[in-house]
Protein backbone atom coordinates (compact mmCIF):
# COMPACT_ATOMS: atom_id res chain seq x y z
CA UNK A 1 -25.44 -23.72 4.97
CA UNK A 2 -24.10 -20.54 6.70
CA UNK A 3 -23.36 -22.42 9.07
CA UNK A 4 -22.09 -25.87 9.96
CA UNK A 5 -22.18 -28.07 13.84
CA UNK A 6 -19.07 -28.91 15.25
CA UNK A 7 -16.82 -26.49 15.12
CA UNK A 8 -13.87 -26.98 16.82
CA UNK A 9 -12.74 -27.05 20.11
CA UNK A 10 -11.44 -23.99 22.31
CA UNK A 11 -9.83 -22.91 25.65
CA UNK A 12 -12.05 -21.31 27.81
CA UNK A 13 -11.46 -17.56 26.43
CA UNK A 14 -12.41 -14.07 27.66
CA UNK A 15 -15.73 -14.69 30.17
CA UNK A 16 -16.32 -10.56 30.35
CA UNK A 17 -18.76 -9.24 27.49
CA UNK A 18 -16.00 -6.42 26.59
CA UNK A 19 -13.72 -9.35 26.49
CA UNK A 20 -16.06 -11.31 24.32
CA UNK A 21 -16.44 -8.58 21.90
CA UNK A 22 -12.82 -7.36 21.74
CA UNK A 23 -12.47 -11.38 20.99
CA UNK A 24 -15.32 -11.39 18.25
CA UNK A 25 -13.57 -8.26 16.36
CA UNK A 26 -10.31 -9.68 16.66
CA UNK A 27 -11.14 -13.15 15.27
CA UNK A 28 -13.15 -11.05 11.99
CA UNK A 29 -9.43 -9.53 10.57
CA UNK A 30 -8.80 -11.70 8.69
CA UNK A 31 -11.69 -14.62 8.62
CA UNK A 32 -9.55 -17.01 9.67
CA UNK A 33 -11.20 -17.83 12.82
CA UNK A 34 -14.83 -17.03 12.56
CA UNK A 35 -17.17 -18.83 13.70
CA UNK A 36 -19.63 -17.83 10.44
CA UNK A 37 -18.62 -20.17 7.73
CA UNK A 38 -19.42 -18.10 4.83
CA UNK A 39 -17.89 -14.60 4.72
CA UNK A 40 -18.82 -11.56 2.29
CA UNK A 41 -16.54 -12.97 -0.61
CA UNK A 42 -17.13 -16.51 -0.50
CA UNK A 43 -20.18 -18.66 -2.14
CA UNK A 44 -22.22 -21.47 0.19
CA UNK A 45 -21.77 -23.25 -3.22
CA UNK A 46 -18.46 -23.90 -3.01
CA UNK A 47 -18.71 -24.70 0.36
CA UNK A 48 -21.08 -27.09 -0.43
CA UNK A 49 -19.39 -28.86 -2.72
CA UNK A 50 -16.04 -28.98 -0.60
CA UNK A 51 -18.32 -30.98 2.19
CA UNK A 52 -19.66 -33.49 -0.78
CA UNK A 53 -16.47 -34.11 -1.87
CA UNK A 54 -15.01 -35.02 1.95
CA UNK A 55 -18.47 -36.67 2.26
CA UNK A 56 -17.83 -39.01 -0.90
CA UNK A 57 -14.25 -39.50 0.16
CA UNK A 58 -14.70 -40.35 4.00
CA UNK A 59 -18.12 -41.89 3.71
CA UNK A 60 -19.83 -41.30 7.26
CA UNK A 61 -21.86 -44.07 8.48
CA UNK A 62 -23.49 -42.36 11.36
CA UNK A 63 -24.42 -39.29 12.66
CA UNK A 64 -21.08 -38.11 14.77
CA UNK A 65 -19.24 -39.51 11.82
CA UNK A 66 -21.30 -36.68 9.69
CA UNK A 67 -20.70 -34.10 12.71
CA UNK A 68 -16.64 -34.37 12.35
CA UNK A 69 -16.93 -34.36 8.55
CA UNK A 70 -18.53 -30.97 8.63
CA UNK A 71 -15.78 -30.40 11.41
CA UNK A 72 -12.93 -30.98 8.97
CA UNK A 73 -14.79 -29.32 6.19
CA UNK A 74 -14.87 -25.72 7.96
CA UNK A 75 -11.26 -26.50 9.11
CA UNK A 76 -10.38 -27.21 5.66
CA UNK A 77 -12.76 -24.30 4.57
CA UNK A 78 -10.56 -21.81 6.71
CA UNK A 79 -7.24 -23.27 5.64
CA UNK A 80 -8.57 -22.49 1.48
CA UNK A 81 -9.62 -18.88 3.15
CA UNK A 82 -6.16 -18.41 5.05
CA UNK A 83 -4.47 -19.21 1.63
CA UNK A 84 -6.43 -16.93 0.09
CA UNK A 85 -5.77 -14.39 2.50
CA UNK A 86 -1.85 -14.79 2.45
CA UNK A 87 -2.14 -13.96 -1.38
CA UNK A 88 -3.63 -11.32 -0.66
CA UNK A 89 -1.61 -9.66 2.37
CA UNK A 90 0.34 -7.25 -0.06
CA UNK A 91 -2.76 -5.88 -1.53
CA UNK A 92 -4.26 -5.81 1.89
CA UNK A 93 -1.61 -4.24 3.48
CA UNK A 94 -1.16 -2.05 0.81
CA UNK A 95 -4.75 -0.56 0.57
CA UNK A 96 -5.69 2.63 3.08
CA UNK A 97 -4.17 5.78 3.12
CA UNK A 98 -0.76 6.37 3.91
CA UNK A 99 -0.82 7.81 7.79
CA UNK A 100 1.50 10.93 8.70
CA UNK A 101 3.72 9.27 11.39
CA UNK A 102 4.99 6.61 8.32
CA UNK A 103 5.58 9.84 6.03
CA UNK A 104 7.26 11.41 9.21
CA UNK A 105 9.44 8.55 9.79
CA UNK A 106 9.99 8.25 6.08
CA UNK A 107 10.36 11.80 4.91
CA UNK A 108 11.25 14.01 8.05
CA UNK A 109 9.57 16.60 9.37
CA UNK A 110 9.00 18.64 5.91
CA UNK A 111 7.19 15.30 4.97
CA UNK A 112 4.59 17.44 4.40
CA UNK A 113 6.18 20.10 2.11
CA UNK A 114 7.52 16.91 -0.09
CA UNK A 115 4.20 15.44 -0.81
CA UNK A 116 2.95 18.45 -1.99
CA UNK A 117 5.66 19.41 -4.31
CA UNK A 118 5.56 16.01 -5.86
CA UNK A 119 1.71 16.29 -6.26
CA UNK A 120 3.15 19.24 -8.80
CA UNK A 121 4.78 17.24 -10.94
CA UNK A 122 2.60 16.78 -14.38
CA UNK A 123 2.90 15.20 -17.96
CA UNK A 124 4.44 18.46 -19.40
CA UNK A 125 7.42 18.92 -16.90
CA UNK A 126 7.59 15.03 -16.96
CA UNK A 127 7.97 14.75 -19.85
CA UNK A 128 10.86 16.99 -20.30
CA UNK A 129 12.68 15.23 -16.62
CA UNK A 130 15.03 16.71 -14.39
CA UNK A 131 17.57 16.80 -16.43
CA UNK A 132 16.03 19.51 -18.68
CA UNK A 133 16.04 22.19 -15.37
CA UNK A 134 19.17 21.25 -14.32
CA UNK A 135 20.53 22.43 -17.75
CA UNK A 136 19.33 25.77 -17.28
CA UNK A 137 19.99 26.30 -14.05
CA UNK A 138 24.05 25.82 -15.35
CA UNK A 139 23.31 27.70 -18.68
CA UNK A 140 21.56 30.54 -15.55
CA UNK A 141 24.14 30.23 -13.84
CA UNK A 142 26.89 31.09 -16.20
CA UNK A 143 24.75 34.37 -17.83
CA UNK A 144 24.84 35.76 -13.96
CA UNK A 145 28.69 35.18 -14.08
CA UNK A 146 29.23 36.77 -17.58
CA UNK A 147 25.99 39.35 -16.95
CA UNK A 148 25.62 39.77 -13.28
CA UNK A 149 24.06 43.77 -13.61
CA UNK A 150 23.22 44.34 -17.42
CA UNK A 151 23.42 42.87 -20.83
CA UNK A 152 25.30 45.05 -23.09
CA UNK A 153 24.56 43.05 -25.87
CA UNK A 154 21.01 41.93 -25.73
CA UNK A 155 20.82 40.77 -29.40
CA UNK A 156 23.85 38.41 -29.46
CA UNK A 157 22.39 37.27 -25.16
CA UNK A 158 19.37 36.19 -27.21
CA UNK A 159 21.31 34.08 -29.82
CA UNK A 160 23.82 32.62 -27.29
CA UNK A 161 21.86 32.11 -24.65
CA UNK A 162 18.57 31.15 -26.13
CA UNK A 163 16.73 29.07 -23.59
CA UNK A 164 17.67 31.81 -20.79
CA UNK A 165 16.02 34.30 -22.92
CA UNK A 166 12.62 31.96 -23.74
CA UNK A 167 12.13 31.62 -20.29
CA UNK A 168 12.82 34.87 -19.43
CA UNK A 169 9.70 35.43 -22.12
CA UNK A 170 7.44 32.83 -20.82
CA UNK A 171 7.76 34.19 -17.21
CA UNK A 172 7.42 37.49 -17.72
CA UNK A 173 4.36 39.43 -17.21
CA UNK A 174 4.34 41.53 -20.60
CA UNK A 175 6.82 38.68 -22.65
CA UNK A 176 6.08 41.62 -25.70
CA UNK A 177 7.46 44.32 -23.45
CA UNK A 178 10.28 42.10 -22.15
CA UNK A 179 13.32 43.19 -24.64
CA UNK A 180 12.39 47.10 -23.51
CA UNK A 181 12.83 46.02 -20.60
CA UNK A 182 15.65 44.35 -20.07
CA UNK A 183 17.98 47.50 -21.82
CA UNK A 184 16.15 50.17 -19.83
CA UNK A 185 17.17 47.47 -16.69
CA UNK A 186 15.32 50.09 -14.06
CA UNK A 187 15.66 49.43 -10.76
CA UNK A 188 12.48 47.27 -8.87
CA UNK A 189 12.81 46.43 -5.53
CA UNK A 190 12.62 42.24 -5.04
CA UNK A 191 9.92 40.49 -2.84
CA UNK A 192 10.54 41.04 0.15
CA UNK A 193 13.75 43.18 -0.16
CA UNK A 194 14.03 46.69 1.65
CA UNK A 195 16.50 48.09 -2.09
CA UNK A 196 16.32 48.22 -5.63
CA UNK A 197 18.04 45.95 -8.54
CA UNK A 198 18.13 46.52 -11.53
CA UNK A 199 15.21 44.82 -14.03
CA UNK A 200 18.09 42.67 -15.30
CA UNK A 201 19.19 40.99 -11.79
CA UNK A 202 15.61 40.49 -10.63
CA UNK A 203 14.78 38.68 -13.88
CA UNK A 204 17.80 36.43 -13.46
CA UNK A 205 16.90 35.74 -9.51
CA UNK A 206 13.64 35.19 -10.43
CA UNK A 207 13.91 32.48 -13.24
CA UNK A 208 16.48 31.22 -11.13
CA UNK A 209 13.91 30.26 -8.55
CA UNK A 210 11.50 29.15 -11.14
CA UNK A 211 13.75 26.64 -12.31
CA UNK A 212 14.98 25.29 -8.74
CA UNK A 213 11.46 24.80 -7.50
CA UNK A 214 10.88 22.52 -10.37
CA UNK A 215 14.20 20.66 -9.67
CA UNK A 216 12.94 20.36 -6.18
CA UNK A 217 9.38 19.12 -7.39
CA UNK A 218 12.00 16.36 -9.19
CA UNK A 219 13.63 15.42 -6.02
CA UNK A 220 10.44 15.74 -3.99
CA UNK A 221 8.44 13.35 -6.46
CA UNK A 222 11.52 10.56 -6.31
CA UNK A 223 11.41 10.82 -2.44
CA UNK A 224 7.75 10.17 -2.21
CA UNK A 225 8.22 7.17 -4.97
CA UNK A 226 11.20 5.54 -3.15
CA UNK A 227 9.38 5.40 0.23
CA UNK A 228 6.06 3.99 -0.57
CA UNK A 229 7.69 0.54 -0.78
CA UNK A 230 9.84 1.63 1.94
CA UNK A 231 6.57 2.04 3.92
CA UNK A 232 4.35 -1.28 2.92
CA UNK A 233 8.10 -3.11 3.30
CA UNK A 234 7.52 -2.01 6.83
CA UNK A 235 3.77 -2.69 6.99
CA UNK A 236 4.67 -6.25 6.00
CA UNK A 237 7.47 -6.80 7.82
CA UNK A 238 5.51 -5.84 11.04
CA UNK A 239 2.52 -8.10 9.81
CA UNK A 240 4.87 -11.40 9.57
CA UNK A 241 6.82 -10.44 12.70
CA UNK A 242 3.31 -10.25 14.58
CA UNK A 243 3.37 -13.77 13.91
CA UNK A 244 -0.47 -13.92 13.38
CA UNK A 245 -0.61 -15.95 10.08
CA UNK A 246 1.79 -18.51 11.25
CA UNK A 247 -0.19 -19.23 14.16
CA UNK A 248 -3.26 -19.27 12.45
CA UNK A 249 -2.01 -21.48 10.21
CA UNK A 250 -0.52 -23.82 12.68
CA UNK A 251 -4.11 -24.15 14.49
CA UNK A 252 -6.11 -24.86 11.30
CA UNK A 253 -3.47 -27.68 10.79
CA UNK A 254 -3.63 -29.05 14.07
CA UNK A 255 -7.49 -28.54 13.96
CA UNK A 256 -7.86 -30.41 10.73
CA UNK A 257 -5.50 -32.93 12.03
CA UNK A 258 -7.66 -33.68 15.31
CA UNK A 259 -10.95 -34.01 13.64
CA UNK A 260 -9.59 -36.69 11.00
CA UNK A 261 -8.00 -38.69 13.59
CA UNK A 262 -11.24 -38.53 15.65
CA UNK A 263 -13.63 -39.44 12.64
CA UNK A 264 -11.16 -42.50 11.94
CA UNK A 265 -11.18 -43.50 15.48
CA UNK A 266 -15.14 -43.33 15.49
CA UNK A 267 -15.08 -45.13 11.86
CA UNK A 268 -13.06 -47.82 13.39
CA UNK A 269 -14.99 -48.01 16.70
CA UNK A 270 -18.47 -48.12 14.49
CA UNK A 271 -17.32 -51.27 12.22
CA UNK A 272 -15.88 -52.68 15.59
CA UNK A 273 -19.37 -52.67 17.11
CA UNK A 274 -20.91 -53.57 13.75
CA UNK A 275 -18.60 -56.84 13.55
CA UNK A 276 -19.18 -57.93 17.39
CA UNK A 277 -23.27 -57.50 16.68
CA UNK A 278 -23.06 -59.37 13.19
CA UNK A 279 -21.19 -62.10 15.14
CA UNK A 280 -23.17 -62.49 17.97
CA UNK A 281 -26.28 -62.33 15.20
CA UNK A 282 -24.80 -65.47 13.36
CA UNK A 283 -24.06 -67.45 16.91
């Protein structure tokens, strides 16, 4: 039973072959018009028993009575699949990767820049959340105002300003060799600078740096989570507005509609002649 006589009715349609076959790939979106009864997630025994079920309930008596049962059961058949398929239009529309013009329009021009720096973002930073770097960026920002060239007082900077100092030590290239350091404060000349700072300075600019990127990796991460349902919103919105579903709906209806008033208007015209031959058998 892949497939079933009588389907249903049509206008004329596109007479060109390129017209038939943009037609063929257009009716295959979603199933709802296909002309193959039985599609890639559906079972002929369901189908089957949908068609004994109409067939136990309308009762055919003849052979076009049988024809426009199996024409309401594929109309009914599509109308199961179209429900189906409206349950599943957020998952559908959902699935595929996200193109660049919806990032663009969601995320700007750095769209690009944003993904990746939320791609950064792992359990371990996670875990501690934003809030952790924004603290020391202020707790930064007030040992540059108290300490903006030197530390005269390294031992008491250490005890004061404790989280400063650890990730001064975790960033540094020789954490061991990091007190030295910081009291003989020698000048090195910055990335990309044309003079020299003192050891001191550069450390400060450079955890600095280290802790706004990962603020940034915060922000970036929230954009990208905000505007994925910004994006399918869109994808749905634009997938209702087409008006498809309604329409397809509206035909299966009208379809279904048609071929039960033309079964009972056979049924009736079958038991008519029936009655008029019994009669004229009995005269």
């Amino acid at each position: 039973m892949d497939k079933l006589p009588g389907a249903v009715k049509r206008s004329g349609g596109p007479k060109t072959k390129q017209g038939k076959a943009n037609s063929s790939r257009n009716a295959l979106r979603s199933g709802t018009y296909s002309r193959v009864a039985i599609l890639k997630d559906e079972r002929a025994k369901d189908l089957a028993q949908l068609r004994q079920v109409m067939i136990d309930e309308l009762k055919p008596e003849t052979l076009l009575q049988s024809l426009l049962v199996d024409d309401i059961v594929i109309s009914i058949w599509r109308k199961l699949r179209l429900e189906r398929y409206e349950s599943k239009v957020q998952k559908i529309l959902e699935s595929g990767t996200i193109k660049h013009d919806e990032w663009y329009r969601e995320l700007g021009i750095a769209y690009e820049h944003v993904i990746s720096q939320s791609l950064r973002l792992d359990h371990h930073a996670a875990k501690k959340g934003v809030g952790y770097y924004k603290m020391l960026l202020e707790k930064i920002a007030v040992v540059k105002d108290l300490y903006p060239r030197n530390c005269p007082d390294l031992e008491r900077f250490k005890i004061e300003h404790k989280e400063v100092y650890e990730l001064s030590r975790a960033l540094a290239l020789w954490p061991n060799k990091l007190d030295e350091a910081l009291r003989a404060n020698e000048p090195v000349v910055p990335e990309g600078g044309f003079w020299a700072v003192g050891f001191w300075a550069e450390n400060l600019k450079k955890i600095e740096k280290y802790v706004k990127d990962w603020v940034d990796v915060f922000k970036s991460s929230d954009l990208v989570a905000t505007a994925i349902p910004r994006i399918m919103n869109k994808r749905l919105y634009q997938h209702l507005v087409s008006g498809e579903f309604d329409r397809a709906s509206d035909d299966i209806s009208r379809a279904i509609h048609r071929s039960l008033s033309e079964f009972y208007r056979e049924r009736d015209r079958h038991r008519r002649d029936k009655s008029l031959l019994i009669q004229e058998g009995q005269t």
